[in-house]
Protein backbone atom coordinates (compact mmCIF):
# COMPACT_ATOMS: atom_id res chain seq x y z
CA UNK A 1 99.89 183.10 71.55
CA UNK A 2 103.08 184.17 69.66
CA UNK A 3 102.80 183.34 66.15
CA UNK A 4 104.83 183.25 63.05
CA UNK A 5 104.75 186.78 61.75
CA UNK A 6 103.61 185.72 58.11
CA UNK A 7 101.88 182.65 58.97
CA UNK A 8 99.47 181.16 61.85
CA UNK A 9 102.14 178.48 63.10
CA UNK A 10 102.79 179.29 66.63
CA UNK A 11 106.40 179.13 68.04
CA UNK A 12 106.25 176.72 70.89
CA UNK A 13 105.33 174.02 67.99
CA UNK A 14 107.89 171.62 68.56
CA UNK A 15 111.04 172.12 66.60
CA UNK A 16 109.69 174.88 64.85
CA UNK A 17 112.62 177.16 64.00
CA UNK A 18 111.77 180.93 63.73
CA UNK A 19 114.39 183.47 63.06
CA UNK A 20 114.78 186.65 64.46
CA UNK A 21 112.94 188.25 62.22
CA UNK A 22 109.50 186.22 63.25
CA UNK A 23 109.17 184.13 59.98
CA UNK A 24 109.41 180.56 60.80
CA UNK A 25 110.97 178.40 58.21
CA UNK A 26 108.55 176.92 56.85
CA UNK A 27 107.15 180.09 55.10
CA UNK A 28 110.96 181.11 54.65
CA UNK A 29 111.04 177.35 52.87
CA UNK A 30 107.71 178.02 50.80
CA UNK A 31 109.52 181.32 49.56
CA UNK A 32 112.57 179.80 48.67
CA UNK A 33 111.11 177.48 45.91
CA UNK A 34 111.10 179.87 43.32
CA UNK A 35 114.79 180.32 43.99
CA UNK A 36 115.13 176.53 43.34
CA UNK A 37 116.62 175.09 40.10
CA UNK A 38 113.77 172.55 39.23
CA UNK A 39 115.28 171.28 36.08
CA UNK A 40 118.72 170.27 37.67
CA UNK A 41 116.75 168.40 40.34
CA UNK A 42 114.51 166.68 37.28
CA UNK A 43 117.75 165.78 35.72
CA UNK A 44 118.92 164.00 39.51
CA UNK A 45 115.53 162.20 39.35
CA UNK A 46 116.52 160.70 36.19
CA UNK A 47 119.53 160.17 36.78
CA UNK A 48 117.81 158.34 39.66
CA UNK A 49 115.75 156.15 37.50
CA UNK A 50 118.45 155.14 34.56
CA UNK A 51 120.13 153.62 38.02
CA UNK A 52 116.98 151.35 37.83
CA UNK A 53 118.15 149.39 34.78
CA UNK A 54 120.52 147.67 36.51
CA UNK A 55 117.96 146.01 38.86
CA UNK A 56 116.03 143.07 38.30
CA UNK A 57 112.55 143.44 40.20
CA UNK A 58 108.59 143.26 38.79
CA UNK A 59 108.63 146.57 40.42
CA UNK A 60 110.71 149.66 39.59
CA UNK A 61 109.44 151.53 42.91
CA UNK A 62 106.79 151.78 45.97
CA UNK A 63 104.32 154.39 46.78
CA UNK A 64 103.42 154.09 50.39
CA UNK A 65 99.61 154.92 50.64
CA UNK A 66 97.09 155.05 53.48
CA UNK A 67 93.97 156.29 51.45
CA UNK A 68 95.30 159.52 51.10
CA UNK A 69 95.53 162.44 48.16
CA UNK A 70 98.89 162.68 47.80
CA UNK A 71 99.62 158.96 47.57
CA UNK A 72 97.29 158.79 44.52
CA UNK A 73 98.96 161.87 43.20
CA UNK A 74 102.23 160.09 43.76
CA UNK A 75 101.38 156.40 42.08
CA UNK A 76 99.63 158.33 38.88
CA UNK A 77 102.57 160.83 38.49
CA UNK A 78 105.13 157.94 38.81
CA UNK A 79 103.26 155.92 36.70
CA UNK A 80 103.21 158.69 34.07
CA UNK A 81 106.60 158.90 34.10
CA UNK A 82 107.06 155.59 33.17
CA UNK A 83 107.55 153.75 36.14
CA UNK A 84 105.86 149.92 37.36
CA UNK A 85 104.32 150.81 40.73
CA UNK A 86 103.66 148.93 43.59
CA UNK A 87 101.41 150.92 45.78
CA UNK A 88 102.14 149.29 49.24
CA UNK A 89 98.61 150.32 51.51
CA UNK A 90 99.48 150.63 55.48
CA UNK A 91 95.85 149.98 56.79
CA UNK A 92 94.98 152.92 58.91
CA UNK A 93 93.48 152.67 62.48
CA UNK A 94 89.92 152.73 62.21
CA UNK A 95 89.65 152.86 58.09
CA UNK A 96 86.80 155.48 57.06
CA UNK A 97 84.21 154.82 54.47
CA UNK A 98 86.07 157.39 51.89
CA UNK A 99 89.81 155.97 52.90
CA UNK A 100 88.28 152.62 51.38
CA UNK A 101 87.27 154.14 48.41
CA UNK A 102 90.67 156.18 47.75
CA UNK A 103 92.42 152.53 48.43
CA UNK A 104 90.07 150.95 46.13
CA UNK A 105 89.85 153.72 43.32
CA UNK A 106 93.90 153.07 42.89
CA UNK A 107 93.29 149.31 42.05
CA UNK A 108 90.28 150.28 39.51
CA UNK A 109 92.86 152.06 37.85
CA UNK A 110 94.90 149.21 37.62
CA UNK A 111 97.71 149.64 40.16
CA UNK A 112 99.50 146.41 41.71
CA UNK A 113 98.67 146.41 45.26
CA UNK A 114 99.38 145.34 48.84
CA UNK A 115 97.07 145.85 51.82
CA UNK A 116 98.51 145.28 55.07
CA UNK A 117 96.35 145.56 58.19
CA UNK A 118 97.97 144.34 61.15
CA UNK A 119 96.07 142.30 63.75
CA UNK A 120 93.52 144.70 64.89
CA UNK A 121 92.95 143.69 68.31
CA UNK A 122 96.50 144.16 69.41
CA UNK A 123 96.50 147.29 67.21
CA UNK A 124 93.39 148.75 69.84
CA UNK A 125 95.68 148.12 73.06
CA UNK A 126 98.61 149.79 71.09
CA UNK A 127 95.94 152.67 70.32
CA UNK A 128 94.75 152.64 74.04
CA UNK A 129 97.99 152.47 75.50
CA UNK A 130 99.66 154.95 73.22
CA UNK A 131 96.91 157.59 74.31
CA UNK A 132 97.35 157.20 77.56
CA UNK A 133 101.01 157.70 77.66
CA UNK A 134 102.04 159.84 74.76
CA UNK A 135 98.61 161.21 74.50
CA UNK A 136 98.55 159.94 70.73
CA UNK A 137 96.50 157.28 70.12
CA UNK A 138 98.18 157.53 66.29
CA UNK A 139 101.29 155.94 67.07
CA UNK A 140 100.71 152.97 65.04
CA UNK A 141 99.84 154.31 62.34
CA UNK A 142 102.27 156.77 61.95
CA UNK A 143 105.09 154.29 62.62
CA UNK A 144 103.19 151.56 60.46
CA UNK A 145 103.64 153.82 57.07
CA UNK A 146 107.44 154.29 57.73
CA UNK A 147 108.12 150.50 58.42
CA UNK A 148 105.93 148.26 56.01
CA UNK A 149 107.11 149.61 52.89
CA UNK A 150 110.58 149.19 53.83
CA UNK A 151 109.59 145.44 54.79
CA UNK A 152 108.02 144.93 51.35
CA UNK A 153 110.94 146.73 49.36
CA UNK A 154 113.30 143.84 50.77
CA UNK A 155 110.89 140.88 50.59
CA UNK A 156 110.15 141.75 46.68
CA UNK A 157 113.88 143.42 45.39
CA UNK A 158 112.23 147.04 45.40
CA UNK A 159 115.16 149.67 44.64
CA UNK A 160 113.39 152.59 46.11
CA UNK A 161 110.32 153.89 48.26
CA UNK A 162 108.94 157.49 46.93
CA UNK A 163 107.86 159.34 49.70
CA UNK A 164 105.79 162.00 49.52
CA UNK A 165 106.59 165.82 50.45
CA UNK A 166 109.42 166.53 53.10
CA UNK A 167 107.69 167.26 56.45
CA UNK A 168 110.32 169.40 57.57
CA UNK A 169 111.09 171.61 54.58
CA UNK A 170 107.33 172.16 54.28
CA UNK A 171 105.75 172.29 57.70
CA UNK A 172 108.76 173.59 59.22
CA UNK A 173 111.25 171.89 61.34
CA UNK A 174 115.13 171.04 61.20
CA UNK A 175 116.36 169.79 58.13
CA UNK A 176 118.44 166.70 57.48
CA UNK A 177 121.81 166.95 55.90
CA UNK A 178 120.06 164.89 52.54
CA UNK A 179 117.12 166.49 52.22
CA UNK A 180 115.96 164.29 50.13
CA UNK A 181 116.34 160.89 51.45
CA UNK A 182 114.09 159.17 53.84
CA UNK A 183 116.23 156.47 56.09
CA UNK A 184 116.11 154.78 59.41
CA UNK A 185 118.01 158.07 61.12
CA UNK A 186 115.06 160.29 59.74
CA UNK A 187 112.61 157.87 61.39
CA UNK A 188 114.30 157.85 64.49
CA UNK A 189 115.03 161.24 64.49
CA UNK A 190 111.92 163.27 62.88
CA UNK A 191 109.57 160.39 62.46
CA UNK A 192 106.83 160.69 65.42
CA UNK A 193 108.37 158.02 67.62
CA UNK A 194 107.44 159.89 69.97
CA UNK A 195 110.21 158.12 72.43
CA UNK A 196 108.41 154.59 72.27
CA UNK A 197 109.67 152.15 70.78
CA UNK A 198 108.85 148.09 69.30
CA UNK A 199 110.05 147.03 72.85
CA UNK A 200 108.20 149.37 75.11
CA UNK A 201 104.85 147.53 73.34
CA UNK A 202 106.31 144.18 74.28
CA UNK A 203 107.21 144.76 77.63
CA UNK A 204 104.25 147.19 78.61
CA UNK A 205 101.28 145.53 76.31
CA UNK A 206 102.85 141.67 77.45
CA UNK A 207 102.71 140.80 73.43
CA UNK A 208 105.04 138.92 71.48
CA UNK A 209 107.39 139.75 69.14
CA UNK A 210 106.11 138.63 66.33
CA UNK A 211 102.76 140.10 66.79
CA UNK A 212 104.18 143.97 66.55
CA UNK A 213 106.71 142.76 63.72
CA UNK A 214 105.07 145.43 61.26
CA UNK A 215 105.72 148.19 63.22
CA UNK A 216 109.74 147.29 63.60
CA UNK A 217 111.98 149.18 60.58
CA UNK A 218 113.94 146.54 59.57
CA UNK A 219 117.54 146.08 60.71
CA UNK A 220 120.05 148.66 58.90
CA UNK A 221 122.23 145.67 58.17
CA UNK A 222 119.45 144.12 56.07
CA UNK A 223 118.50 147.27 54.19
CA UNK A 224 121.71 148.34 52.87
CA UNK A 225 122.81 144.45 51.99
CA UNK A 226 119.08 145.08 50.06
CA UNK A 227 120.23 148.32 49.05
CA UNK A 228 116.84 149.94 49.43
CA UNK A 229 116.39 153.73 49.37
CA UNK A 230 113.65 155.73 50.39
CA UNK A 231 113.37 159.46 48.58
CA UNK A 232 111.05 162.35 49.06
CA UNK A 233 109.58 163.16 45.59
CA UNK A 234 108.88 166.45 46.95
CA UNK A 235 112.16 167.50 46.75
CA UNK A 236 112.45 166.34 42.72
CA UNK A 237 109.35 167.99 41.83
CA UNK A 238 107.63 171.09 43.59
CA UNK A 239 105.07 170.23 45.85
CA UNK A 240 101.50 171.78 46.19
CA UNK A 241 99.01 170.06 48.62
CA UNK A 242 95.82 172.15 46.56
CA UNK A 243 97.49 170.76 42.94
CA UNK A 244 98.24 167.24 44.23
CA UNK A 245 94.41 167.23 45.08
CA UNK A 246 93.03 168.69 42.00
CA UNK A 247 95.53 165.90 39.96
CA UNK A 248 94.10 163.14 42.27
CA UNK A 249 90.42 164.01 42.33
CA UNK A 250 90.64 164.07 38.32
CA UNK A 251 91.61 160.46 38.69
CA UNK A 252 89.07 159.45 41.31
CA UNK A 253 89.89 160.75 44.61
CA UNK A 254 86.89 161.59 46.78
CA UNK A 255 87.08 164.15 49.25
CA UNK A 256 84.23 165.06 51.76
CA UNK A 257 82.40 167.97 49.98
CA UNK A 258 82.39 170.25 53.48
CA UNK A 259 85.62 170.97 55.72
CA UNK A 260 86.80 168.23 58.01
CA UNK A 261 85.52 168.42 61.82
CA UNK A 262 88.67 170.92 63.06
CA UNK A 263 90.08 171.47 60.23
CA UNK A 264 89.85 173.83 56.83
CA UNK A 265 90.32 171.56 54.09
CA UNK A 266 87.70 168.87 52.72
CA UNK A 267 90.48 166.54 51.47
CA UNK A 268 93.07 165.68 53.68
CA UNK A 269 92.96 163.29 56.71
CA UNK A 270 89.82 161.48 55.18
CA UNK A 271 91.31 157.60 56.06
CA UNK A 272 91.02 157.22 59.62
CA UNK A 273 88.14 157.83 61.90
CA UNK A 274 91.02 158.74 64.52
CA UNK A 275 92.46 161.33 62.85
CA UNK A 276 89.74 163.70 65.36
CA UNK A 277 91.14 162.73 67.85
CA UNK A 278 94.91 162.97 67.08
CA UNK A 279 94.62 166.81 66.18
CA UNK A 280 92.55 167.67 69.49
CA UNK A 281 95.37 166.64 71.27
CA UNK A 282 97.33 168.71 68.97
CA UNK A 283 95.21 171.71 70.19
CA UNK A 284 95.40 170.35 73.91
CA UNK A 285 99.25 170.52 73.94
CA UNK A 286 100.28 173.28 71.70
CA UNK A 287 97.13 175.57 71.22
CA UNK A 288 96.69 174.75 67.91
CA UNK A 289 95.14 171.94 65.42
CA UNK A 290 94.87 171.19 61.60
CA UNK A 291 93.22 174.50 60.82
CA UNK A 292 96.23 176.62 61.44
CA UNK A 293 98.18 174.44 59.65
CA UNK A 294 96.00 174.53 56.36
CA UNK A 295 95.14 178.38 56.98
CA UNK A 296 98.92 179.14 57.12
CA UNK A 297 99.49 177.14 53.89
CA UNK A 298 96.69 179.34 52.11
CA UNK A 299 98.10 182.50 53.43
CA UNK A 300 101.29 181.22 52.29
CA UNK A 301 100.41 180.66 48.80
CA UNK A 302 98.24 184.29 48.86
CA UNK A 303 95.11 182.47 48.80
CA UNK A 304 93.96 184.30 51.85
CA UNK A 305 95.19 187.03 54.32
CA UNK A 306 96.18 186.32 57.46
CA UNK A 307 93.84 188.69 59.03
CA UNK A 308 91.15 187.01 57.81
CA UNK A 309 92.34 183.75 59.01
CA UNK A 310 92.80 184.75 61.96
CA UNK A 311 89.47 185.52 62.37
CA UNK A 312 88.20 181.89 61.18
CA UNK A 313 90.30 179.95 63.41
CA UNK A 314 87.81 179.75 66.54
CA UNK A 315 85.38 178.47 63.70
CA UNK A 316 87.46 175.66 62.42
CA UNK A 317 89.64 174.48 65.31
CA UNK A 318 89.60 173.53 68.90
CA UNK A 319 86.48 172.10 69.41
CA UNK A 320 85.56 168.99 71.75
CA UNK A 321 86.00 165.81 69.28
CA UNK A 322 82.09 164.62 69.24
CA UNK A 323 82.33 163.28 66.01
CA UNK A 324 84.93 162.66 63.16
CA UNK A 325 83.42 162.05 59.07
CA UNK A 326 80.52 161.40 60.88
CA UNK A 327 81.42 158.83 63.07
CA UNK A 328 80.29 159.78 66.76
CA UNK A 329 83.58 159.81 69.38
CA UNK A 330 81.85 156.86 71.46
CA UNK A 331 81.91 154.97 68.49
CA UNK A 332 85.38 155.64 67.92
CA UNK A 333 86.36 154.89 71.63
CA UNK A 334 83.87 151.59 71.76
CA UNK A 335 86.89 150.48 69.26
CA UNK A 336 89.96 151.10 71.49
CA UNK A 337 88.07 149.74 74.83
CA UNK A 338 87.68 152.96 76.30
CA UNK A 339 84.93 155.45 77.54
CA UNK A 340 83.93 158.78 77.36
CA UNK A 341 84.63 159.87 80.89
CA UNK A 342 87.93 158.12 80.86
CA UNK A 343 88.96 159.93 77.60
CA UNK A 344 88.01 162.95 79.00
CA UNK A 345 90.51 162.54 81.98
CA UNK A 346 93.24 161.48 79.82
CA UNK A 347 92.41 165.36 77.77
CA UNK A 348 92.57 167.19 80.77
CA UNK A 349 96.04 165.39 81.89
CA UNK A 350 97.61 166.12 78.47
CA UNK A 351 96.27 169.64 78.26
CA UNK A 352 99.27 172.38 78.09
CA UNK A 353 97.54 174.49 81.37
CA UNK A 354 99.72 177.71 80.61
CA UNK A 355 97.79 178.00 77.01
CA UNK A 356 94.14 177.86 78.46
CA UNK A 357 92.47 180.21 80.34
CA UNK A 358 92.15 178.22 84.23
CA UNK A 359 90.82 179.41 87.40
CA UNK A 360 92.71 179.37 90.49
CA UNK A 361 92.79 175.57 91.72
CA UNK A 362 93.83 175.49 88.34
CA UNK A 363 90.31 173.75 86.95
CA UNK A 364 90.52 175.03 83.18
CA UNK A 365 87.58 177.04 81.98
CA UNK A 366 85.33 175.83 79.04
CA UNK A 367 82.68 177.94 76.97
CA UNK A 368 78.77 176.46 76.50
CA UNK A 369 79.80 174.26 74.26
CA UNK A 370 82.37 172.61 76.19
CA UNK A 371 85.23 173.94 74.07
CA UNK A 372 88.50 175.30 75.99
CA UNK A 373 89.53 178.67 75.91
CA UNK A 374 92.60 180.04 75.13
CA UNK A 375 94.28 182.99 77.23
């Protein structure tokens, strides 16, 4: 595959911009934050804050969380700084063992908190049906951590959501005119929609309204009469995914001890059993899962060469989902009402033919271990 000349990110990732040098943007991004003027943008984030003052709320701000590093980075930091948090927990798909402990170490430490897990057996069809036509089971939950903070900053008077890093400025993609603001045209835009929408559920699942309300984003009108704002703190503060985990596990954070199944890291994507299954079809569509994104951050930050991880991505990545944090795939798919051999045709619909090697009737061509190949 064509790649990113520094990096591992290949091209046809979608809305990956790569210039015509071969760099894609988000190493050109990653290089550009030494040219950045971090002390002007401290100064806008407290500016930001002495705008607080004027509200009245038992909150000054919400940390969306899922069980995740960078949320407990985010609630400690914030909470350093001064700030009353109210760390507002979208409940993830299939919660793991370690994503409960993450959730529960940020109460221990004494964090006001709200759990939200949506009716489960409506969230399975959404799962089921979401696989099977977007070939993302992770809708939901990718929706769910955009919408239910937003619902909780207007129930409670909550001035402003802090967001994490900037997906676009540091995976790579096109960049909105505020770079640092987080609002309903980001969501619709660059937020994993993915083209469905709360209505398609309704019409397609036959639910009611009111039992997909926490995946809606409230109506425009009633966020700006709340005057809510949601703001990345990745653009205040320079953002490292290897620092925000060595901050969080000094406060509590558990990671996994070994690399995730498909992936590089030991620490990120640790709250949902699903997560397995969401990057295969990653690797089914574009040729490439987690590994290559956490490999290209490393060679990024001159923790590795690119050589050399090039040479560990058939080791890390691409391989049939058997089993997520230990979790076997049938036990995963016993949760969404579905079966093996029915997952496996919904893989082969959603694979991207012209990146794996096929034979002529176009049947696609698998090593021993059942693992694609890639031309």
């Amino acid at each position: 595959m064509k790649r990113c000349k520094n990096c591992l990110i290949p091209v046809i990732r979608p809305e990956q911009i790569v210039s015509l040098d071969g760099i894609c943007n988000a190493c050109k991004n990653f290089q550009s934050k030494d040219k950045i003027d971090w002390n002007s943008r401290k100064k806008d984030f407290n500016n930001l804050l002495a705008a607080l003052k004027s509200r009245k709320s038992n909150w000054d701000c919400i940390v969306p969380s899922s069980g995740g590093k960078d949320s407990t980075y985010q609630a400690f930091f914030l909470r350093e700084y001064g700030l009353r948090v109210l760390v507002v927990t979208a409940a993830t798909c299939d919660l793991s063992e370690l994503g409960r402990n993450n959730i529960d170490n940020l109460k221990k430490n004494g964090f006001d908190t709200i759990e939200i897990t949506p009716n489960k057996i409506i969230r399975a069809k959404i799962n089921k049906f979401c696989l099977e036509y977007t070939g993302d089971l992770s809708w939901p939950e990718h929706v769910s951590i955009f919408t239910q903070p937003v619902q909780i900053a207007i129930k409670f008077n909550i001035p402003i959501i802090f967001w994490g890093e900037n997906p676009q400025f540091e995976y790579g993609g096109p960049l909105k005119k505020k770079g640092y603001e987080l609002d309903r045209d980001w969501l619709e835009e660059l937020g994993g929609l993915l083209g469905l929408r709360v209505d398609d559920l309704i019409n397609h699942l036959g639910v009611k309204k009111e039992d997909v309300f926490f995946y809606e984003y409230p109506h425009r009108s009633l966020v700006e009469k709340a005057n809510i704002n949601g703001f990345f703190l990745g653009y205040f503060f320079k953002w490292d995914n290897l620092s925000n985990y060595y901050f969080a596990k000094k406060n509590g954070f558990i990671d996994y001890n070994k690399p995730i199944e498909n992936g590089y890291f030991s620490f990120e994507k640790l709250d949902n059993y699903q997560h397995g299954i969401h990057d295969y079809f990653k690797f089914l569509k574009y040729g490439f899962g987690r590994a290559t994104d956490q490999l290209s951050y490393l060679i990024r930050k001159n923790e590795i060469t690119r050589e050399k991880a090039l040479k560990l991505l058939p080791k890390y990545e691409g391989k049939f989902p058997t089993s997520y944090l230990g979790k076997s795939l049938s036990e995963i798919l016993k949760d969404i009402n579905l079966d093996i051999n029915d997952f496996i045709k919904i893989c082969d619909r959603f694979t991207n033919k012209s990146l794996f090697k096929c034979r002529q009737d176009g049947t696609l061509i698998k090593n021993e271990n059942g693992d694609l190949l890639l031309k």
